[in-house]
Protein backbone atom coordinates (compact mmCIF):
# COMPACT_ATOMS: atom_id res chain seq x y z
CA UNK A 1 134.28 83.48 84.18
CA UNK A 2 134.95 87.13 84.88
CA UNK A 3 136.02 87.93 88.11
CA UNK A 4 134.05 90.82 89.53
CA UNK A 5 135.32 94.30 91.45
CA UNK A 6 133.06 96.07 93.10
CA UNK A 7 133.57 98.78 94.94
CA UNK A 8 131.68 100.76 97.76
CA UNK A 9 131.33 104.17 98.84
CA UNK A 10 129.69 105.53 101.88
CA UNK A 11 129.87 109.40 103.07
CA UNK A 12 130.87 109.08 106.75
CA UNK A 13 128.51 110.83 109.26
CA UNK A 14 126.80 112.33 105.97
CA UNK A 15 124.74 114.96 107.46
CA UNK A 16 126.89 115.94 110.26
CA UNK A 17 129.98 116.02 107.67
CA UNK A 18 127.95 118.71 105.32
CA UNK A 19 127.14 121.00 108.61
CA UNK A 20 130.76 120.96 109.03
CA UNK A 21 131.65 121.91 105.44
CA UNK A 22 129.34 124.94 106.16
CA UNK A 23 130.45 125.67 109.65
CA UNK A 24 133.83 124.89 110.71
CA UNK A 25 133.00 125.35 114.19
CA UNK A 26 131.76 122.07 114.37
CA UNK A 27 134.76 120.32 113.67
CA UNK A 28 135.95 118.18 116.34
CA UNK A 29 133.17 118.86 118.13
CA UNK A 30 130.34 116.30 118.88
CA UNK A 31 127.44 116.98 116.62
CA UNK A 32 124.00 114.97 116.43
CA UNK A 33 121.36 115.88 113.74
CA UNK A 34 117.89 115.22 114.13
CA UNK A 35 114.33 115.51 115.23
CA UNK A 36 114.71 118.00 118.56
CA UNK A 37 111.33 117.32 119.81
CA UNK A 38 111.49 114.41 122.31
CA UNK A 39 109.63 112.39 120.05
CA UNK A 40 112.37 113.42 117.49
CA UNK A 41 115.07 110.83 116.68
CA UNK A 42 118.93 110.71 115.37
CA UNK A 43 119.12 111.61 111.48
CA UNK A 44 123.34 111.37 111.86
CA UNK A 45 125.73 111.81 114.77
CA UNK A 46 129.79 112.39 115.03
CA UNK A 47 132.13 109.75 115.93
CA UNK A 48 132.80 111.83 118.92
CA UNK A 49 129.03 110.76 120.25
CA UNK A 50 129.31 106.91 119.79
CA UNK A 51 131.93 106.25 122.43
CA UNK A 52 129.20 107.68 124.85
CA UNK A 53 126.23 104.88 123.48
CA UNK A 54 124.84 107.33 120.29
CA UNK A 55 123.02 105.71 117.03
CA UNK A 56 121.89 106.87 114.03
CA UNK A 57 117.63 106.06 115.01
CA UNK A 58 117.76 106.23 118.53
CA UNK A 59 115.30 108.41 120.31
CA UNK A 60 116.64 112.21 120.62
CA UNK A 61 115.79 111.92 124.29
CA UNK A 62 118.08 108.86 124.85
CA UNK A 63 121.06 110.60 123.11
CA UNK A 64 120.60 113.91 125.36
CA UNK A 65 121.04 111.40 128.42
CA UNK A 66 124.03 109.84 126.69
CA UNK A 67 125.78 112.92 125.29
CA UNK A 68 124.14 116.17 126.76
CA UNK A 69 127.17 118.20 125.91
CA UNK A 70 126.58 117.90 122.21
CA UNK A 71 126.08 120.20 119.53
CA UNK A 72 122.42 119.64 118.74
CA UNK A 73 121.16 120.87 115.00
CA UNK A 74 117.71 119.82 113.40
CA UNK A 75 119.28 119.85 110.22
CA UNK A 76 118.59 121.47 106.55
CA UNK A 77 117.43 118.67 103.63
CA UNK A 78 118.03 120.90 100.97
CA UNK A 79 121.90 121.33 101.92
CA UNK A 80 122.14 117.28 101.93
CA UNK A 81 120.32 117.20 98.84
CA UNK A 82 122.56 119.35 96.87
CA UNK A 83 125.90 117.84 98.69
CA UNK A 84 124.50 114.43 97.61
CA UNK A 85 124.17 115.45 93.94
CA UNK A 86 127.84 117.14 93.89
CA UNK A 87 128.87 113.72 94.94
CA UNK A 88 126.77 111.34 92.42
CA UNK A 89 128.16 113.46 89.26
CA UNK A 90 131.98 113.30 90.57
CA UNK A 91 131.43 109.32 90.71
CA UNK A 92 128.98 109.78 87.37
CA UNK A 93 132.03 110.99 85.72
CA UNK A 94 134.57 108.79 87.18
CA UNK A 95 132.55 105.79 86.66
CA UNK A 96 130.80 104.00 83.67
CA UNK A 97 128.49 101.53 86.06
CA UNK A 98 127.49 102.81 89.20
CA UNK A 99 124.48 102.19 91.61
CA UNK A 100 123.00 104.60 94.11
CA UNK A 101 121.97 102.79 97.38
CA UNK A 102 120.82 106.17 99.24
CA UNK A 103 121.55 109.76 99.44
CA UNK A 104 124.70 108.66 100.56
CA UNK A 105 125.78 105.19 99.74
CA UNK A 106 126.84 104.49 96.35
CA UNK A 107 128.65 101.24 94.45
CA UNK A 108 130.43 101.12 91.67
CA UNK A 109 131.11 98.66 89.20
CA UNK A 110 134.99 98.50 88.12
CA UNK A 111 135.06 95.29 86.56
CA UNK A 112 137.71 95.08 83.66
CA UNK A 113 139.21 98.11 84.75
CA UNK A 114 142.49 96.82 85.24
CA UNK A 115 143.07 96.42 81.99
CA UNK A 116 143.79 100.34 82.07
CA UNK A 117 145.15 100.57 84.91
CA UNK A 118 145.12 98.80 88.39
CA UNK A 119 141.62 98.51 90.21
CA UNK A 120 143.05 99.12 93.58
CA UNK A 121 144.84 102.62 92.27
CA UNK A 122 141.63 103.48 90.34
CA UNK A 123 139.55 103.37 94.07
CA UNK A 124 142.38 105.19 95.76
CA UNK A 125 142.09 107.80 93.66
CA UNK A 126 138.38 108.47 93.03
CA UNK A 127 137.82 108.34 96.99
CA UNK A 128 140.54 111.05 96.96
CA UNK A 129 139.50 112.84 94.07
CA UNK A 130 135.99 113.20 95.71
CA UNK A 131 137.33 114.26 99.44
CA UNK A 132 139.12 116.67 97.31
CA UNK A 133 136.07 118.15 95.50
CA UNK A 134 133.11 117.43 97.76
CA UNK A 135 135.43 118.41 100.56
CA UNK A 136 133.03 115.73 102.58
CA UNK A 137 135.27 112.56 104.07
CA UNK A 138 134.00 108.96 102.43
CA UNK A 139 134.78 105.13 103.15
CA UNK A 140 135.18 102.55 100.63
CA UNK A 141 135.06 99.09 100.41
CA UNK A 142 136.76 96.71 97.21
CA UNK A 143 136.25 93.53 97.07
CA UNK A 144 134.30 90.80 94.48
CA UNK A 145 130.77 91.71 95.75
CA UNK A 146 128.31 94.12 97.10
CA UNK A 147 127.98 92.45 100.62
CA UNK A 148 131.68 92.07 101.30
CA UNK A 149 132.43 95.53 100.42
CA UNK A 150 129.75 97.28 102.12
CA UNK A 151 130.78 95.28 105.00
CA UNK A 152 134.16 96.15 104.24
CA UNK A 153 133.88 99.88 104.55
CA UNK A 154 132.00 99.29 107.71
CA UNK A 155 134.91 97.72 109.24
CA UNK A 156 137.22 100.79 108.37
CA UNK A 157 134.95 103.61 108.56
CA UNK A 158 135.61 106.17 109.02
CA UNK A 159 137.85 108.12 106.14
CA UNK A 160 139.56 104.76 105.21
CA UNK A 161 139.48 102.33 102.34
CA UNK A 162 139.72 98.74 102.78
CA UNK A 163 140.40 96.09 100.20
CA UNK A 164 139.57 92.65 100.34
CA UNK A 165 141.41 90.15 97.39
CA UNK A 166 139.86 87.44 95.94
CA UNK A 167 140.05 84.14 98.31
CA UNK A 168 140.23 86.21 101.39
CA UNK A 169 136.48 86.88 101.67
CA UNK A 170 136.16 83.96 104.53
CA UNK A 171 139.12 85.17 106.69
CA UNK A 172 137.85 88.60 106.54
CA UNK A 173 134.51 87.42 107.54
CA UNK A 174 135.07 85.02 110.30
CA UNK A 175 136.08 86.75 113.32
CA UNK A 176 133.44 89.53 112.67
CA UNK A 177 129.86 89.40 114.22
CA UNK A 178 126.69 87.39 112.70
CA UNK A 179 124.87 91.02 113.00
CA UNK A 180 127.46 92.58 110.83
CA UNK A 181 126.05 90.81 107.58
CA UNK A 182 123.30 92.65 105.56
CA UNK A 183 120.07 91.05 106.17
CA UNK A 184 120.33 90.25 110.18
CA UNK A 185 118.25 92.68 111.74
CA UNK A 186 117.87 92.51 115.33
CA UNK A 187 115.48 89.64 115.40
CA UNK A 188 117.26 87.29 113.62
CA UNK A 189 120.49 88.27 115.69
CA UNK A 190 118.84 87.15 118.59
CA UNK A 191 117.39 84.12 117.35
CA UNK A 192 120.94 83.65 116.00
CA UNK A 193 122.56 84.09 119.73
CA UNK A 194 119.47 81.92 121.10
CA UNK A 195 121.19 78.88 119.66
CA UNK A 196 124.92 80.22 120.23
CA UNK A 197 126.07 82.13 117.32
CA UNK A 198 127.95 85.12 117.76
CA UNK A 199 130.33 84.79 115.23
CA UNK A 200 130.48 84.64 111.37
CA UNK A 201 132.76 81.64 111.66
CA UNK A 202 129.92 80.13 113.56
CA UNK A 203 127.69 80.44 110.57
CA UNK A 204 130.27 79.31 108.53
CA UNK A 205 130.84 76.13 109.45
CA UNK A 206 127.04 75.40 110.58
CA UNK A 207 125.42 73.09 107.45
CA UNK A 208 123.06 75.04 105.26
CA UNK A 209 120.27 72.88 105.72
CA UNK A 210 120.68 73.96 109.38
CA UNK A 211 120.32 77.27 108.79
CA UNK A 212 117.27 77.24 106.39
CA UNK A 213 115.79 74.89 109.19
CA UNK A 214 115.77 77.87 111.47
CA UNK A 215 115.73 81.00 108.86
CA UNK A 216 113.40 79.20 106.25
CA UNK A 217 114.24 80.53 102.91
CA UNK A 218 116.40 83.29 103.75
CA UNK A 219 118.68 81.06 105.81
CA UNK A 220 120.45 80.08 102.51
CA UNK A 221 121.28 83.21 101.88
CA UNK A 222 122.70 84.43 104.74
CA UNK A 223 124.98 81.31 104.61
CA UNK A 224 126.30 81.79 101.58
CA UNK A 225 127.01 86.01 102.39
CA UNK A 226 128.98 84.18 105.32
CA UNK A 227 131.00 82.53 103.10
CA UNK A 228 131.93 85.57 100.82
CA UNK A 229 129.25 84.71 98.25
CA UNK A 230 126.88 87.39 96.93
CA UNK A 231 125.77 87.68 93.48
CA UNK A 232 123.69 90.67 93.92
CA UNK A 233 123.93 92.75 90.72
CA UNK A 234 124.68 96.62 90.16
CA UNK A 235 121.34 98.54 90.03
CA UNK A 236 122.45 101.32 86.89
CA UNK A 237 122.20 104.93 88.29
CA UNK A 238 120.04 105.64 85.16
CA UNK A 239 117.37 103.59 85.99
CA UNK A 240 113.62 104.23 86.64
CA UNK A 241 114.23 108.11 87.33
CA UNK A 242 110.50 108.79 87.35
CA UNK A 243 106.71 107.37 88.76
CA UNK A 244 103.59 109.00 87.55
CA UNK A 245 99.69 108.62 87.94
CA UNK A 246 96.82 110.22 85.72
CA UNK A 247 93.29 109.93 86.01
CA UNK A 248 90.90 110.78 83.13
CA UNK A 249 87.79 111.44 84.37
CA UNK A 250 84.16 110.06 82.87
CA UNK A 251 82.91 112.79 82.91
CA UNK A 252 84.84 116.37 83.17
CA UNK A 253 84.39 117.76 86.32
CA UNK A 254 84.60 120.81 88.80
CA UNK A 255 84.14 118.92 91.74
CA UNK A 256 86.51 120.08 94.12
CA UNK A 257 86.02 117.47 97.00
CA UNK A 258 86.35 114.55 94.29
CA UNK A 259 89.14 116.23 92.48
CA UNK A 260 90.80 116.49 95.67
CA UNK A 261 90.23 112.90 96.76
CA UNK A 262 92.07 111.77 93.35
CA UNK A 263 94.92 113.71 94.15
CA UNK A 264 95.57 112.81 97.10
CA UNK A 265 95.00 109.26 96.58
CA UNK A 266 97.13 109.03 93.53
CA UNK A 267 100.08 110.72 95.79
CA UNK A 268 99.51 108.29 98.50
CA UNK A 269 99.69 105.49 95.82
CA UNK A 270 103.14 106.91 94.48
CA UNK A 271 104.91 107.63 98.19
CA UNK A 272 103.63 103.80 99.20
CA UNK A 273 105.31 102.62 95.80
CA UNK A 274 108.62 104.87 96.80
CA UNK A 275 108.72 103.32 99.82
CA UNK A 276 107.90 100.00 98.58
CA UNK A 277 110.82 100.52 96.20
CA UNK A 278 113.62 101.83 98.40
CA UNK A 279 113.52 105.13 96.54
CA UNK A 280 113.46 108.85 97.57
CA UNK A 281 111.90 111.38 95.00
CA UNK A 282 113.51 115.01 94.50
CA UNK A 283 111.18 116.53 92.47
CA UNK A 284 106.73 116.28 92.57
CA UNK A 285 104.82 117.67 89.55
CA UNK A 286 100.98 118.46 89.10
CA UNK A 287 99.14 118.33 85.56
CA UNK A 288 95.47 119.46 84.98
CA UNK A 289 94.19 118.76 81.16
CA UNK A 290 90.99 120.78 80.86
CA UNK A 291 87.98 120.08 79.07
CA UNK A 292 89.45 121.83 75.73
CA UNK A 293 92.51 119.92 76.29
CA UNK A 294 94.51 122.25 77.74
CA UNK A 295 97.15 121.12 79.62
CA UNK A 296 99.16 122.27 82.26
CA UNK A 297 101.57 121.50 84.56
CA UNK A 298 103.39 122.88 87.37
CA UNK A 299 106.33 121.21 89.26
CA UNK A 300 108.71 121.66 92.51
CA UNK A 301 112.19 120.56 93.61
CA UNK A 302 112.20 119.26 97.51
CA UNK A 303 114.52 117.45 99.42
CA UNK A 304 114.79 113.77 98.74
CA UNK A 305 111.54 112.25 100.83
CA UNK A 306 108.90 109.20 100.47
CA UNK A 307 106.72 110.48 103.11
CA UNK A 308 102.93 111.13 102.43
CA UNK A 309 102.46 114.00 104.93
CA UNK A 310 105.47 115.51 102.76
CA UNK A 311 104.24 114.97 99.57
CA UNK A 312 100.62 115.31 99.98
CA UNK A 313 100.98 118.91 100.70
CA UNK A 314 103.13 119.76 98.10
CA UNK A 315 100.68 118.37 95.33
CA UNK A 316 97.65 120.09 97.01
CA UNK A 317 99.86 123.40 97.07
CA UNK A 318 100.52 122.83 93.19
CA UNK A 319 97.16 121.80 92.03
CA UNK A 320 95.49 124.92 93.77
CA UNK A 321 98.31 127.32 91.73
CA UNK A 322 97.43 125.64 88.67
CA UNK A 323 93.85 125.39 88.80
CA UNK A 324 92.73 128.86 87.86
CA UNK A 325 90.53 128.78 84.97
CA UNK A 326 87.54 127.67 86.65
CA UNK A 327 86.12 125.22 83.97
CA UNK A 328 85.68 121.83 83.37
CA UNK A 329 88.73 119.19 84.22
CA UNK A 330 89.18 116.15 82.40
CA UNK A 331 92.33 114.82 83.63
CA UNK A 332 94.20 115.00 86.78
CA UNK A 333 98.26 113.65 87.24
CA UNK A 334 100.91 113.61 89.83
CA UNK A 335 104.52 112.62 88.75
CA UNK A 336 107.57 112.05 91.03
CA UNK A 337 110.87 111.98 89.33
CA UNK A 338 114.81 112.79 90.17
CA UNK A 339 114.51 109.63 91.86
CA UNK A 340 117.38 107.60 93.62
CA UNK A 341 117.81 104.58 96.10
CA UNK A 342 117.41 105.09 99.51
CA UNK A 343 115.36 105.22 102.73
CA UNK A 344 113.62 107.30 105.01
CA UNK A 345 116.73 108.67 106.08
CA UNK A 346 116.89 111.92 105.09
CA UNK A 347 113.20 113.13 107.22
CA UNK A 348 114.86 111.96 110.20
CA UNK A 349 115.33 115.08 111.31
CA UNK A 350 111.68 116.62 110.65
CA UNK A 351 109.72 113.41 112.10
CA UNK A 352 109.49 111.39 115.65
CA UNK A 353 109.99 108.41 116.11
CA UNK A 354 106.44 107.68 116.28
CA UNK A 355 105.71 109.00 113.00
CA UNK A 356 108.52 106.33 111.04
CA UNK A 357 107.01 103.56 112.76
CA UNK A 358 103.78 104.18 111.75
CA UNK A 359 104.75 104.12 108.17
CA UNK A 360 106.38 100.99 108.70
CA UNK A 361 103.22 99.56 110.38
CA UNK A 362 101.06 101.18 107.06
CA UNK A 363 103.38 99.63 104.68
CA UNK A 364 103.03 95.76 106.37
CA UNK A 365 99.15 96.31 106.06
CA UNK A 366 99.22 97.07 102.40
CA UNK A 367 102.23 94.78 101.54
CA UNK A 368 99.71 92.34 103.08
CA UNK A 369 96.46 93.31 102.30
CA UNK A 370 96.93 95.33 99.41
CA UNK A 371 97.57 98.92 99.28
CA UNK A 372 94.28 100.23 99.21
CA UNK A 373 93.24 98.60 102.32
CA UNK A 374 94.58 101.67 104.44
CA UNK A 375 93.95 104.78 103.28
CA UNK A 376 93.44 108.50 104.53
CA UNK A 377 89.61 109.29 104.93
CA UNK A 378 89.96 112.12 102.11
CA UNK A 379 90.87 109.51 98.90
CA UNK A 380 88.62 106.78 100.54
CA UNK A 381 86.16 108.34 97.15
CA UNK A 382 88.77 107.56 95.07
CA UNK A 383 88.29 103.57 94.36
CA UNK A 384 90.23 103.20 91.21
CA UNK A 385 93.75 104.76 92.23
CA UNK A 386 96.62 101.96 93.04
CA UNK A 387 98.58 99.63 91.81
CA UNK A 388 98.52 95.88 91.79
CA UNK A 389 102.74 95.21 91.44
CA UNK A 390 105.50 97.26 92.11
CA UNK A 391 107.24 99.55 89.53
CA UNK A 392 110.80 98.90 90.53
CA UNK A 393 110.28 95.35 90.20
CA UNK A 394 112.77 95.42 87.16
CA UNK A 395 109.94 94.57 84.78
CA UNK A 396 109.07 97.20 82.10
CA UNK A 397 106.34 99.16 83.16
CA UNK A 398 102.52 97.74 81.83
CA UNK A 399 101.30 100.20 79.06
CA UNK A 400 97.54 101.31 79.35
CA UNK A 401 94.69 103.87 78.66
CA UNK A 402 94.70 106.39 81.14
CA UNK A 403 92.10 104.39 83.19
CA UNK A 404 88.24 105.99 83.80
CA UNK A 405 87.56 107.25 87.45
């Protein structure tokens, strides 16, 4: 059996670390980026802010009570985008297996490396090498899994690497608490404390069957990531990099209201399946096939997003600059690509509070009930549009007709 090395890499502070890059004024200064409505909420804040109470996702009004002396900056997606990219193409070139978890969370797969050269060398110097050309400070975590070194790096954070060998995954583990392991979210860490455990050493020694008693299915896992064990695989960077949906129409059409529907049902569709995915797109393109079958197509960078009321927008803005001809359409598409792993993060800044949990209430209604069973008034016309399984499922994606609307 091959032992595994994997190693993880997370950007301390991301945002706030790239407004520092581009204004040294900042430095050592307490810095919070986000939403600066009331409403708004904490995209990233500076070390100096957490000793006063701060969090990435609290309310921007609680963190003004807690740290009103801060530096307060709403933040510029298109700076993080490009600093992310520098960053993914030092590790692309560093690295032959890598996995993007989110704009700035990567791992990397450096099994068999030490046949070179030793593994624990190799992760010294790529976490120097990209301080050095990034100029952004980063965390790492090396161990045999995904779980221990992400949890790893969270334990040295920040601008630190840790290593965990092989047979020390328990120690490590132990004295650390239950809500430090991936996949305890608040509720379960209170259920968790309910019955007494606070500590990983807790869970350790509880019997599995316990746990699933209490957790149900996901109770086995969490014991075993409390022993060490995780045999979550690397995701490959060069994965699905795009999404797309067409409609061909039965009969071409100049309809504007129904054209309209289509479009921005089919983008609703795509942003739910982002989202449903864990991915961010980078780039949204339109394409308009005309009754002569002429086609053309039109397409826009934008800051990593999964948002609808982002997206939306930007396909309605591209659809009107292509559609100039004035004659008969046949087929509509919208196509997301540039895509990489990661969550809502990176709108914190240009949405409230209120606005991310409503998507997360939208997204537990169509997990549910299927995605078409909330929908904006303006695709309700739109009947055919959405898709019955999810595209990053790792299954190849189902070839078809361009379906008939």
């Amino acid at each position: 059996m091959i032992l595994k090395s994997v190693l993880h890499l997370d950007l301390d502070s991301f945002f706030v670390s790239v407004e520092r890059k581009h204004h040294s004024e900042l430095k050592n200064k307490p810095v919070i980026v986000g939403g600066m409505g009331d409403r708004g909420v904490v995209a990233s804040c500076s070390y100096e802010t957490r000793k006063f109470g701060v969090r990435s996702g609290m309310p921007m009004k609680i963190a003004r009570r807690l740290c009103p002396h801060a530096v307060y900056i709403k933040g510029n997606a298109s700076i993080y985008t490009k600093e992310s990219h520098l960053v993914t193409e030092i590790i692309k070139n560093q690295v032959p297996l890598f996995e993007k978890a989110s704009v700035d969370e990567f791992y990397a797969d450096l099994t068999g490396m030490d046949r070179f050269f030793g593994i624990e060398r190799f992760a010294k110097e790529l976490r120097e090498g990209i301080i050095k050309e990034s100029g952004l400070p980063i965390s790492v975590g090396l161990s045999q899994n995904k779980v221990v070194s992400k949890i790893a790096t969270g334990e040295v954070k920040p601008d630190a690497m840790s290593v965990i060998r092989l047979g020390e995954e328990k120690q490590f583990l132990a004295p650390l608490d239950v809500n430090k392991i991936p996949m305890i979210g608040n509720k379960t860490f209170q259920l968790l404390m309910g019955l007494g455990v606070y500590k990983v050493k807790t869970l350790q020694e509880m019997p599995v069957e316990v746990l699933e008693g209490v957790l149900g299915k996901n109770g086995r896992t969490i014991w075993k990531r409390a022993q060490g064990i995780d045999h979550t695989p690397i995701i490959p960077f060069h994965d699905r990099k795009s999404i797309s949906n067409e409609r061909t129409f039965h009969r071409d059409t100049t309809d504007v209201t129904r054209l309209h529907a289509t479009l921005v049902a089919m983008t609703e569709s795509l942003a739910f399946q982002l989202r449903r995915g864990n991915k961010l797109t980078s780039n949204i393109s339109v394409k308009i096939r005309y009754s002569d079958f002429q086609t053309s197509t039109l397409q826009v960078k934008i800051p990593y997003t999964s948002a609808d009321h982002i997206l939306i927008p930007k396909a309605e803005e591209l659809f009107k600059k292509l559609y100039n001809r004035r004659v008969l359409i046949r087929l509509i598409g919208v196509k997301l690509s540039g895509l990489v792993g990661g969550h809502y993060q990176i709108n914190l800044f240009d949405d409230s509070e209120k606005m991310l949990s409503l998507y997360h209430s939208l997204d537990r209604i169509k997990d549910k009930y299927g995605e078409r069973s909330v929908v904006r008034a303006v695709s309700m016309g739109a009947k055919t549009i959405g898709r019955m399984r999810n595209p990053f499922d790792g299954e190849p994606p189902i070839v078809l007709a361009h379906r008939n609307q």
